[in-house]
Structure formats: structure tokens, C-alpha cells
C-alpha atoms as a PDB file:
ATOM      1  CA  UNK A   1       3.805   0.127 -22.400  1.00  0.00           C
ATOM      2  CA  UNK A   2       7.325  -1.593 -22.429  1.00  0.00           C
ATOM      3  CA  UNK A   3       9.258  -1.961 -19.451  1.00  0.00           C
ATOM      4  CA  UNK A   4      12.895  -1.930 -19.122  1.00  0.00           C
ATOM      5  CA  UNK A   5      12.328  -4.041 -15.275  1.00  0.00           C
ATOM      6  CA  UNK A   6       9.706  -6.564 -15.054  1.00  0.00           C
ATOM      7  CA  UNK A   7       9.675  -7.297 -11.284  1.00  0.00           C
ATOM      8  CA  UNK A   8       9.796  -5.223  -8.445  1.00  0.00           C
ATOM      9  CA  UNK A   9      12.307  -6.077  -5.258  1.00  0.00           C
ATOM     10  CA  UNK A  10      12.403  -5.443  -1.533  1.00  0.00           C
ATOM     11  CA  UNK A  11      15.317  -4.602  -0.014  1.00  0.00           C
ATOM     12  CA  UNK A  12      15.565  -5.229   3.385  1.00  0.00           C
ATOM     13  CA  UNK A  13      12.593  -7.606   3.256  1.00  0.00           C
ATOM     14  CA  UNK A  14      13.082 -11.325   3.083  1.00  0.00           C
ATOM     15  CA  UNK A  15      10.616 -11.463   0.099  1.00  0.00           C
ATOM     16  CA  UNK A  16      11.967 -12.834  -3.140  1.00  0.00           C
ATOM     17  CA  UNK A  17      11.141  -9.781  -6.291  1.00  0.00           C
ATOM     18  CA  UNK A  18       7.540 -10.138  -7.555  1.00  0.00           C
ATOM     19  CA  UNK A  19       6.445  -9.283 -11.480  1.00  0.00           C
ATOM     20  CA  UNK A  20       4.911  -5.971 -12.233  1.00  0.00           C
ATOM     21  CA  UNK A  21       1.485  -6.025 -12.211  1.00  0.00           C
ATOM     22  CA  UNK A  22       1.629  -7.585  -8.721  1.00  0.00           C
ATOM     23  CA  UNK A  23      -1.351  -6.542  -5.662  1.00  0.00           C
ATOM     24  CA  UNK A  24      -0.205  -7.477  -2.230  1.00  0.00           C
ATOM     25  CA  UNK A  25      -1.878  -7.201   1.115  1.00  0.00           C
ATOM     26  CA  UNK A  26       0.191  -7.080   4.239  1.00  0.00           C
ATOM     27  CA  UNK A  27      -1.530  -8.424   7.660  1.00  0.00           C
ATOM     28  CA  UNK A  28      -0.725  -7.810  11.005  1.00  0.00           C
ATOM     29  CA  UNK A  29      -0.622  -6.015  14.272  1.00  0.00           C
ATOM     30  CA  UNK A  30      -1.326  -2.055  13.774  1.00  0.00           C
ATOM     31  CA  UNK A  31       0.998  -1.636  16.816  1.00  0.00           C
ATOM     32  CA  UNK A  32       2.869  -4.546  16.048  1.00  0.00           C
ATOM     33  CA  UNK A  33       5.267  -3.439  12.597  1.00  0.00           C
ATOM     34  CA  UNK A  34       2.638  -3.141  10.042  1.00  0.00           C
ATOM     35  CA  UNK A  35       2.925   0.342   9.254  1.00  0.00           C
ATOM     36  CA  UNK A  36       7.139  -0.241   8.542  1.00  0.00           C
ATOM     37  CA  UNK A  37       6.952  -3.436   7.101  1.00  0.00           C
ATOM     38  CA  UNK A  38       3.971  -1.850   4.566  1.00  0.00           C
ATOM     39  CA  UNK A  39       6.119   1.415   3.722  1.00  0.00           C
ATOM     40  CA  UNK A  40       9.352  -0.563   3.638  1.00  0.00           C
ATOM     41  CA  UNK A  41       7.766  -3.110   0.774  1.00  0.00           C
ATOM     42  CA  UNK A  42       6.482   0.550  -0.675  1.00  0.00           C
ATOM     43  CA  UNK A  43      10.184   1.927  -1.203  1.00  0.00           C
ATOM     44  CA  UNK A  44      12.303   1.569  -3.912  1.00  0.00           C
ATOM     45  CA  UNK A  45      14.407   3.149  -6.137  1.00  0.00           C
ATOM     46  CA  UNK A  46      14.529   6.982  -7.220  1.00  0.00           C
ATOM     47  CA  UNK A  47      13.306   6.109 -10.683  1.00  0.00           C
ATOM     48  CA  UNK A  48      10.543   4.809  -9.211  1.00  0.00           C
ATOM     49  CA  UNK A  49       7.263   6.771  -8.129  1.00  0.00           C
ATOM     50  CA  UNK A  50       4.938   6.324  -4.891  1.00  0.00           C
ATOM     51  CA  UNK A  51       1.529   7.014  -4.949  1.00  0.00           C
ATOM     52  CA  UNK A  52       0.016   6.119  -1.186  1.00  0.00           C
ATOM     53  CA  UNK A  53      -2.936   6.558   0.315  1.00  0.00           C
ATOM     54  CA  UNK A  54      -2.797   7.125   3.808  1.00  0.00           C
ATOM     55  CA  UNK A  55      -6.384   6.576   5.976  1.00  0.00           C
ATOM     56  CA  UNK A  56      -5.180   6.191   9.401  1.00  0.00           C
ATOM     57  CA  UNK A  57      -2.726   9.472   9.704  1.00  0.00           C
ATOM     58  CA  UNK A  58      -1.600  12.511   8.411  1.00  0.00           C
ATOM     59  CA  UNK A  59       0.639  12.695   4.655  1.00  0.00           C
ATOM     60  CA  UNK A  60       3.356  14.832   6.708  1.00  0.00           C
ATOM     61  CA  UNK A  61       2.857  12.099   9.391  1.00  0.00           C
ATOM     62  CA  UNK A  62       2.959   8.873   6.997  1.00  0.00           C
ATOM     63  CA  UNK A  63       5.914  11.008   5.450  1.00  0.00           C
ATOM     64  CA  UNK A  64       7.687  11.304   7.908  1.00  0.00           C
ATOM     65  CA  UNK A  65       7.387   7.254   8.762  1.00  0.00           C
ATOM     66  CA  UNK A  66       8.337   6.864   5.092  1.00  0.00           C
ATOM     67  CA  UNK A  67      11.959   8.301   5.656  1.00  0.00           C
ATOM     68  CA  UNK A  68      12.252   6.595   9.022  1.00  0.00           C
ATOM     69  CA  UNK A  69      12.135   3.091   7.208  1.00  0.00           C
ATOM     70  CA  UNK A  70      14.560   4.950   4.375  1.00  0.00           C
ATOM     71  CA  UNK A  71      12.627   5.240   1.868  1.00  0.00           C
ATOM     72  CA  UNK A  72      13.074   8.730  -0.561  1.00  0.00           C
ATOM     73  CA  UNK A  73      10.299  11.087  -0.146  1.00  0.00           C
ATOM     74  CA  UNK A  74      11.231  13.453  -2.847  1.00  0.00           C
ATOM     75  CA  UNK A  75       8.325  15.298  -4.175  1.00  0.00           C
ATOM     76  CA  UNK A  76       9.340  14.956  -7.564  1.00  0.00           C
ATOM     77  CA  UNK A  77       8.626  11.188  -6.831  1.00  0.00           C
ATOM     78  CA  UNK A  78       5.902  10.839  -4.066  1.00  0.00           C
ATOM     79  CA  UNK A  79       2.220  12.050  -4.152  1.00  0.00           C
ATOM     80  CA  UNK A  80      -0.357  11.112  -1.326  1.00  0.00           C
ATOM     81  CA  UNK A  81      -4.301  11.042  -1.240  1.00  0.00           C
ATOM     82  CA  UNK A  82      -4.680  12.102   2.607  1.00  0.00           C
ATOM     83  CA  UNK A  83      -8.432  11.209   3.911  1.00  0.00           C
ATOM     84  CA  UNK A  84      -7.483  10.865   7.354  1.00  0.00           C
ATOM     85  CA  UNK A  85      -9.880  12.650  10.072  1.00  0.00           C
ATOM     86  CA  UNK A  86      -6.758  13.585  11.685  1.00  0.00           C
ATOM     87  CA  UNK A  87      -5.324  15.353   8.612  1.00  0.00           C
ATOM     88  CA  UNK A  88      -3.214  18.079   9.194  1.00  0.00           C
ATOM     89  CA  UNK A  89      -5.305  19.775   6.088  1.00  0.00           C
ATOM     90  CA  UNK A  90      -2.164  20.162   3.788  1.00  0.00           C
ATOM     91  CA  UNK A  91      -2.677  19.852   0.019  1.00  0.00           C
ATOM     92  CA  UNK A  92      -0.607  20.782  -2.859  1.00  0.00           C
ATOM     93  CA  UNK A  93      -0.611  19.659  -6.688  1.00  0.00           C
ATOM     94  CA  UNK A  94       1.170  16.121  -4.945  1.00  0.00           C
ATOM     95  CA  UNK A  95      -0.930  16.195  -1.895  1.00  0.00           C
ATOM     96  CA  UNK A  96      -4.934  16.095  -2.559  1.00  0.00           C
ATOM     97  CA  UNK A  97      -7.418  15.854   0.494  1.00  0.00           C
ATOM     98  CA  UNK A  98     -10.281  13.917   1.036  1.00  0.00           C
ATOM     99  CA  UNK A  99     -12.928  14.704   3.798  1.00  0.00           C
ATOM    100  CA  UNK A 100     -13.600  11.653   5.019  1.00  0.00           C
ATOM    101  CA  UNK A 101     -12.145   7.812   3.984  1.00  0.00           C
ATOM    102  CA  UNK A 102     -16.258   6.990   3.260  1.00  0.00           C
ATOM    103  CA  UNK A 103     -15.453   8.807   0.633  1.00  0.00           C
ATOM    104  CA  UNK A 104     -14.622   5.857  -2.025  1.00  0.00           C
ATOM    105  CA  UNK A 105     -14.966   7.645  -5.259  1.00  0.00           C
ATOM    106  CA  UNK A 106     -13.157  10.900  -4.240  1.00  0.00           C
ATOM    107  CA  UNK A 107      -9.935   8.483  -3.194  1.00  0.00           C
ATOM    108  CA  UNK A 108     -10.215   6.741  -6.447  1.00  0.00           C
ATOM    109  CA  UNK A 109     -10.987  10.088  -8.141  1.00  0.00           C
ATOM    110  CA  UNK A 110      -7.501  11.587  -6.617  1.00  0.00           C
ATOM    111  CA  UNK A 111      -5.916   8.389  -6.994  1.00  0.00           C
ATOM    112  CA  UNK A 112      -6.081   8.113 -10.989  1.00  0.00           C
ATOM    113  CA  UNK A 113      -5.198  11.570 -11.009  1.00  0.00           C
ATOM    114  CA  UNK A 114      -2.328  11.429  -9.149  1.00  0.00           C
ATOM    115  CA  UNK A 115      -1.238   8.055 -10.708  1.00  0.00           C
ATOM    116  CA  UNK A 116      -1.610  10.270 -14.607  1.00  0.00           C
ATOM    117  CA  UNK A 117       0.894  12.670 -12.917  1.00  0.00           C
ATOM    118  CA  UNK A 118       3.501  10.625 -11.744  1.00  0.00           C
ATOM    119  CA  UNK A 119       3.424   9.034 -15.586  1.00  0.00           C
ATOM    120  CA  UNK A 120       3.540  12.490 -16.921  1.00  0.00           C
ATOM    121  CA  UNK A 121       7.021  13.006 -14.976  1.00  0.00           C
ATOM    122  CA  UNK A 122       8.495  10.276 -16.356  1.00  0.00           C
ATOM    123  CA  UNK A 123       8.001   7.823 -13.617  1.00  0.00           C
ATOM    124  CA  UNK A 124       6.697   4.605 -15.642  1.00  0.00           C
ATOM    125  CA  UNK A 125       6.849   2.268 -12.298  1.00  0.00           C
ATOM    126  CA  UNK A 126       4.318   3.269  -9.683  1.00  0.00           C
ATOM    127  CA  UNK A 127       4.522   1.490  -5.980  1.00  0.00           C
ATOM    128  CA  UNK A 128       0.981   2.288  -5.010  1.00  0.00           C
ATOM    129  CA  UNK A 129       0.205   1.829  -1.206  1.00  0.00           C
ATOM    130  CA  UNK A 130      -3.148   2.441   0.713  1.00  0.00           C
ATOM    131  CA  UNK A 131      -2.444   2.412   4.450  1.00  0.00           C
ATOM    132  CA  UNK A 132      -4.469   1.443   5.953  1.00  0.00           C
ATOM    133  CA  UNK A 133      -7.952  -0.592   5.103  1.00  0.00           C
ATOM    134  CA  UNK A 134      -9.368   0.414   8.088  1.00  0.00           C
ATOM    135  CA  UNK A 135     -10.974   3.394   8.495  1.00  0.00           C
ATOM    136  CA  UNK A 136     -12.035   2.843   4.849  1.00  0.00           C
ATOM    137  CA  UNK A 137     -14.017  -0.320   6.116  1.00  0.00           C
ATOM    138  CA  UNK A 138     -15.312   1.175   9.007  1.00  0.00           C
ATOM    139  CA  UNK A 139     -16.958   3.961   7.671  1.00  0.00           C
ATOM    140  CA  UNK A 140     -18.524   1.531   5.012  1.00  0.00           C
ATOM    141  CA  UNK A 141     -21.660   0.422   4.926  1.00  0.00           C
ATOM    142  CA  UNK A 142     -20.803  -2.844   3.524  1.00  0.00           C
ATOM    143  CA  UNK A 143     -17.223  -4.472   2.708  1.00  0.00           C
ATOM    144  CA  UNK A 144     -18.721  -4.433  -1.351  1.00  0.00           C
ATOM    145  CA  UNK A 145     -18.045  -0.551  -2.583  1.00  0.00           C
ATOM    146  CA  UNK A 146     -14.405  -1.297  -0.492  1.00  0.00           C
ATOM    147  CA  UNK A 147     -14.165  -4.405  -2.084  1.00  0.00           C
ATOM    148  CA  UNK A 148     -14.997  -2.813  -5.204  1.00  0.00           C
ATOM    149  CA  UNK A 149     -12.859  -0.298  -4.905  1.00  0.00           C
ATOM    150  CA  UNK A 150      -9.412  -2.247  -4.382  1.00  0.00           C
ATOM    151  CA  UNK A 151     -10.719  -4.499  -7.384  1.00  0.00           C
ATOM    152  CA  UNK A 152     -10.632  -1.098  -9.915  1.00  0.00           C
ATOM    153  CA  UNK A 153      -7.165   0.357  -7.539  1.00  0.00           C
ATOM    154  CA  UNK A 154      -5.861  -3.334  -8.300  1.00  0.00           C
ATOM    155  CA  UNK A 155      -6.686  -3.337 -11.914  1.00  0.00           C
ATOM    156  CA  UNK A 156      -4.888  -0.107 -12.626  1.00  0.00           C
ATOM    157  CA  UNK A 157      -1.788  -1.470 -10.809  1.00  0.00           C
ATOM    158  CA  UNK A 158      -2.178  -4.761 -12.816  1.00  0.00           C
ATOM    159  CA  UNK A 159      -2.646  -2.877 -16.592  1.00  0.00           C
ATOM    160  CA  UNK A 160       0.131   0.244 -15.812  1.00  0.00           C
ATOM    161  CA  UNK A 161       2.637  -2.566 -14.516  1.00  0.00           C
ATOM    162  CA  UNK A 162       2.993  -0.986 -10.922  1.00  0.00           C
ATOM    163  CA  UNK A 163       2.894  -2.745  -7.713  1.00  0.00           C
ATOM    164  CA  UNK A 164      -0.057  -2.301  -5.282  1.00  0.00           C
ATOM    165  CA  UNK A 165       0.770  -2.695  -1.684  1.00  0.00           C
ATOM    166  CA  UNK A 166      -2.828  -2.690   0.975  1.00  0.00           C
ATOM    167  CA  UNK A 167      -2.261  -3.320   4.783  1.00  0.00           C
ATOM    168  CA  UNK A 168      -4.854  -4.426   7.188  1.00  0.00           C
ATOM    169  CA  UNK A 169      -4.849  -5.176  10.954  1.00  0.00           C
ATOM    170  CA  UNK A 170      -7.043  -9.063  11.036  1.00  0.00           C
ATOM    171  CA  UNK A 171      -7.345  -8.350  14.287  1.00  0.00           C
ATOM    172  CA  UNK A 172      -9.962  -5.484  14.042  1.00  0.00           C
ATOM    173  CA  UNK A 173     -12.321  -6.663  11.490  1.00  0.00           C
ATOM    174  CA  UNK A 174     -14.163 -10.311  10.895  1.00  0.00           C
ATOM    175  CA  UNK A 175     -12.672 -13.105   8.650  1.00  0.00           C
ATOM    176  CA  UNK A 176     -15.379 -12.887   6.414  1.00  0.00           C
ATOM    177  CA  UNK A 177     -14.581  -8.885   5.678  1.00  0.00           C
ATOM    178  CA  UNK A 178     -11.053  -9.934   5.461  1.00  0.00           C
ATOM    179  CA  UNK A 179     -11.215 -12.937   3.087  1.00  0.00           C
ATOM    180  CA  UNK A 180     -13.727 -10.661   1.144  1.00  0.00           C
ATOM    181  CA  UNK A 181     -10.903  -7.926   0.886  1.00  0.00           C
ATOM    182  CA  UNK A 182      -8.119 -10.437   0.004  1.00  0.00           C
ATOM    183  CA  UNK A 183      -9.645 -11.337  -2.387  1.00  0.00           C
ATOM    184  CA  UNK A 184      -8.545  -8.512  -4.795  1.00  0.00           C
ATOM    185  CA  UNK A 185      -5.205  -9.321  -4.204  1.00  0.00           C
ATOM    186  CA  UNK A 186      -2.584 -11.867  -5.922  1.00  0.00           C
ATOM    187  CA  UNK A 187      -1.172 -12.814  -2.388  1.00  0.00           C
ATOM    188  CA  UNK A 188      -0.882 -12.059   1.156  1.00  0.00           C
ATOM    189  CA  UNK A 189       2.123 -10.802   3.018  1.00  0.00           C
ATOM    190  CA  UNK A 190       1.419 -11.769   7.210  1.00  0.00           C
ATOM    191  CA  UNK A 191       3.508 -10.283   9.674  1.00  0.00           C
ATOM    192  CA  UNK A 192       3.588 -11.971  13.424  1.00  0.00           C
ATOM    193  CA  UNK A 193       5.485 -10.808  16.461  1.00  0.00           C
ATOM    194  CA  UNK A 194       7.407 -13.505  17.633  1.00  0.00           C
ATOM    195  CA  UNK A 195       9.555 -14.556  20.515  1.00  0.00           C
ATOM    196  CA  UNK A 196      12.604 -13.394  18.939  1.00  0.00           C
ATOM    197  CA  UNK A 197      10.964 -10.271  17.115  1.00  0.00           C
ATOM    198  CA  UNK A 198       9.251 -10.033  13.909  1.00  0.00           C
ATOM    199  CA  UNK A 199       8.034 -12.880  11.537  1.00  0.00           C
ATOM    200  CA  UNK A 200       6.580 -13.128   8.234  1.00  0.00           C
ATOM    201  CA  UNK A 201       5.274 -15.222   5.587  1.00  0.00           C
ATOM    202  CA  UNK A 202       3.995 -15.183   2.133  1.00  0.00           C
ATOM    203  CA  UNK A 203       0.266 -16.720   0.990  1.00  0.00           C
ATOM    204  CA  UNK A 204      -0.587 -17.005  -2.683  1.00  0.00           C
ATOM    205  CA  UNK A 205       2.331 -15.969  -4.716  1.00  0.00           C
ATOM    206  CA  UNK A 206       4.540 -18.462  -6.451  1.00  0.00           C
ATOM    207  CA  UNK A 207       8.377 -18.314  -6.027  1.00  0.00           C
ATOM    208  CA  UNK A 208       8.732 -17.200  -2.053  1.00  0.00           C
ATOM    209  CA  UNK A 209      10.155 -19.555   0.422  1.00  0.00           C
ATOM    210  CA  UNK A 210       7.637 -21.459   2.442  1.00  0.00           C
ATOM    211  CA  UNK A 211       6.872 -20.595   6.151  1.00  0.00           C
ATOM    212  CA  UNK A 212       7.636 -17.799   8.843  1.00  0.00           C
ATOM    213  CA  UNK A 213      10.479 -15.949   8.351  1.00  0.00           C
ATOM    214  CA  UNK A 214      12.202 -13.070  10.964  1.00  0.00           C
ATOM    215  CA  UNK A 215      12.272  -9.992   9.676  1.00  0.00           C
ATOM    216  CA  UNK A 216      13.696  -6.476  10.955  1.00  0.00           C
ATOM    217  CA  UNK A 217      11.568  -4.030  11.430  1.00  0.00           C
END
């Protein structure tokens, strides 16, 4: 399908606008910015849906942390796939829950059908965020159904034009489960704490400056 934009930007975040179609995942410190600097690359503008996935807390919680980083949580415009243990149990027709986050296919299950809604309301560009990786490799077996899973999430992203933004803390899993993860992504977004504040910089996407850069959090 034709689309009148062909990149998505970032406002707020020294990234340079990325094409539609693109899958990031953001690194970093759990208690170090990762949860902002993840929802702030996931807002955008009104005529654009979100479509997140949130693992580690509650949708009224991650919804809440949405608006604190200013992003627009308008129904009409945001639904959420909540599989966190600590769910607050709250569904709706934009709100589906999912026991547990080993539950792969009922995320991508709720996630298609969630992503077909948004479309059906007229919102053609989809920022689709799962927040974060880690319960959902915890409770797997093995980092393949995960990794299989952000492949297919990543392919719909890539063929409806949307963007896909994943987070991950580095510090809580091995490198081989993270470069196993990464790779069903077009680049990497890491996020530092410096001596000054927060830093980032961008791995594997063409057209962003090179090295750290401070970012406000």
C-alpha cells in the first residue's frame, strides 16, 4: 500500500528519520533510561498508530510512562498486548491479555489482530514496540521460538511499512542470546549513562552520525 511519508522521525531523539519498514532494538540499562528512550522513539504523530507490547509491567502502567515521555495515548490510536505477571488484568477491544509472556503464539496471535485494527481505523503507519525482551526470554526454553518470533513481528513491520521498536537490558542476558536476538533487527539503538547523563549511539543503519551522542531522557 502507498504511503504519503516514507520515513519515520524522532523528535526529541538525536536520531536522524529512518525509512518505513525499519526494526530497531534499543540496549541499555533497565534502570538506566531504557524504558523512556524506547517509548520516546515509539511516539509520534496523531495520525499515527501504536501497537506495544508491554512484558515487564502493566498497559495502565506502560501507559501511563507513555504520556510521561509525551507521547498521545488516545485510544482511538494506541492498543497494547499486556502479558505481564504483574498485569493489572484490564482488557478491552484495544487492550488483550496474555497469561504469561511464554506464551509466544498468543502475543503474536493478539499482535496481528490488533495491528488489522489499527489499519481498519484508518491508521496506515503503525509504531510497533515490545517492551521489554526479557521476561519473554526468560520464560523461554531456548532464544529460537523468541528469535523466531521477532523475525515474523519484524516481517509484518517490514511488509505494512511500520516501524518496529524492541528494547533489551545486555546486561541481564548472555551475548550469544543477544547477538541471536539482534539479529532480526536492521540496527541497534545503545543507550549508556554517562558522566554528564545519557548517551547513545546507532549500530547498523546507514545515514546516523557516528559515535555516542547525549541524549535527554
Amino acid at each position: 500500500m502507498s504511503q504519503v511519508k516514507t520515513r519515520y522521525g524522532f523528535e526529541g531523539v538525536p536520531l536522524e528519520s529512518v525509512p518505513a519498514g525499519t526494526n530497531l532494538l534499543v540496549t541499555g540499562p533497565s534502570l538506566g533510561g531504557l524504558r523512556q528512550l524506547s517509548l520516546g522513539l515509539l511516539s509520534g504523530p496523531a495520525d499515527e498508530g501504536i501497537l506495544l507490547v508491554t512484558a515487564d509491567v502493566s498497559a495502565s502502567e506502560v501507559v501511563t510512562d507513555f504520556e510521561m515521555v509525551g507521547g498521545d495515548a488516545d485510544p482511538g490510536r494506541m492498543c497494547l498486548v499486556d502479558c505481564a505477571h504483574e498485569s493489572d488484568g484490564t482488557e478491552s477491544d484495544r487492550v488483550h491479555g496474555i497469561a504469561t509472556p511464554a506464551d509466544l503464539t498468543g502475543i503474536g496471535m493478539s499482535l496481528s489482530a490488533l495491528y488489522e485494527q489499527l489499519y481498519d481505523d484508518g491508521l496506515q503507519r503503525v509504531r510497533v514496540g515490545v517492551y521489554t525482551l526479557g521476561p519473554l526470554l526468560v520464560y523461554a526454553d531456548d532464544v529460537r521460538p523468541v528469535y523466531r518470533f521477532l523475525h515474523t513481528v519484524a516481517g509484518r513491520v517490514r511488509a505494512a511499512d511500520g516501524l518496529g521498536v524492541c528494547a533489551v537490558d545486555p546486561a541481564a542476558h548472555d551475548e550469544r542470546t543477544i547477538r541471536s536476538v539482534a539479529q532480526a533487527f536492521d540496527g541497534t539503538v545503545e543507550l549508556r549513562e554517562g558522566d554528564g547523563g545519557h548517551q547513545l549511539r546507532v549500530r547498523g543503519l546507514s545515514g546516523q552520525p557516528d559515535g555516542w551522542r547525549d541524549v535527554t531522557l
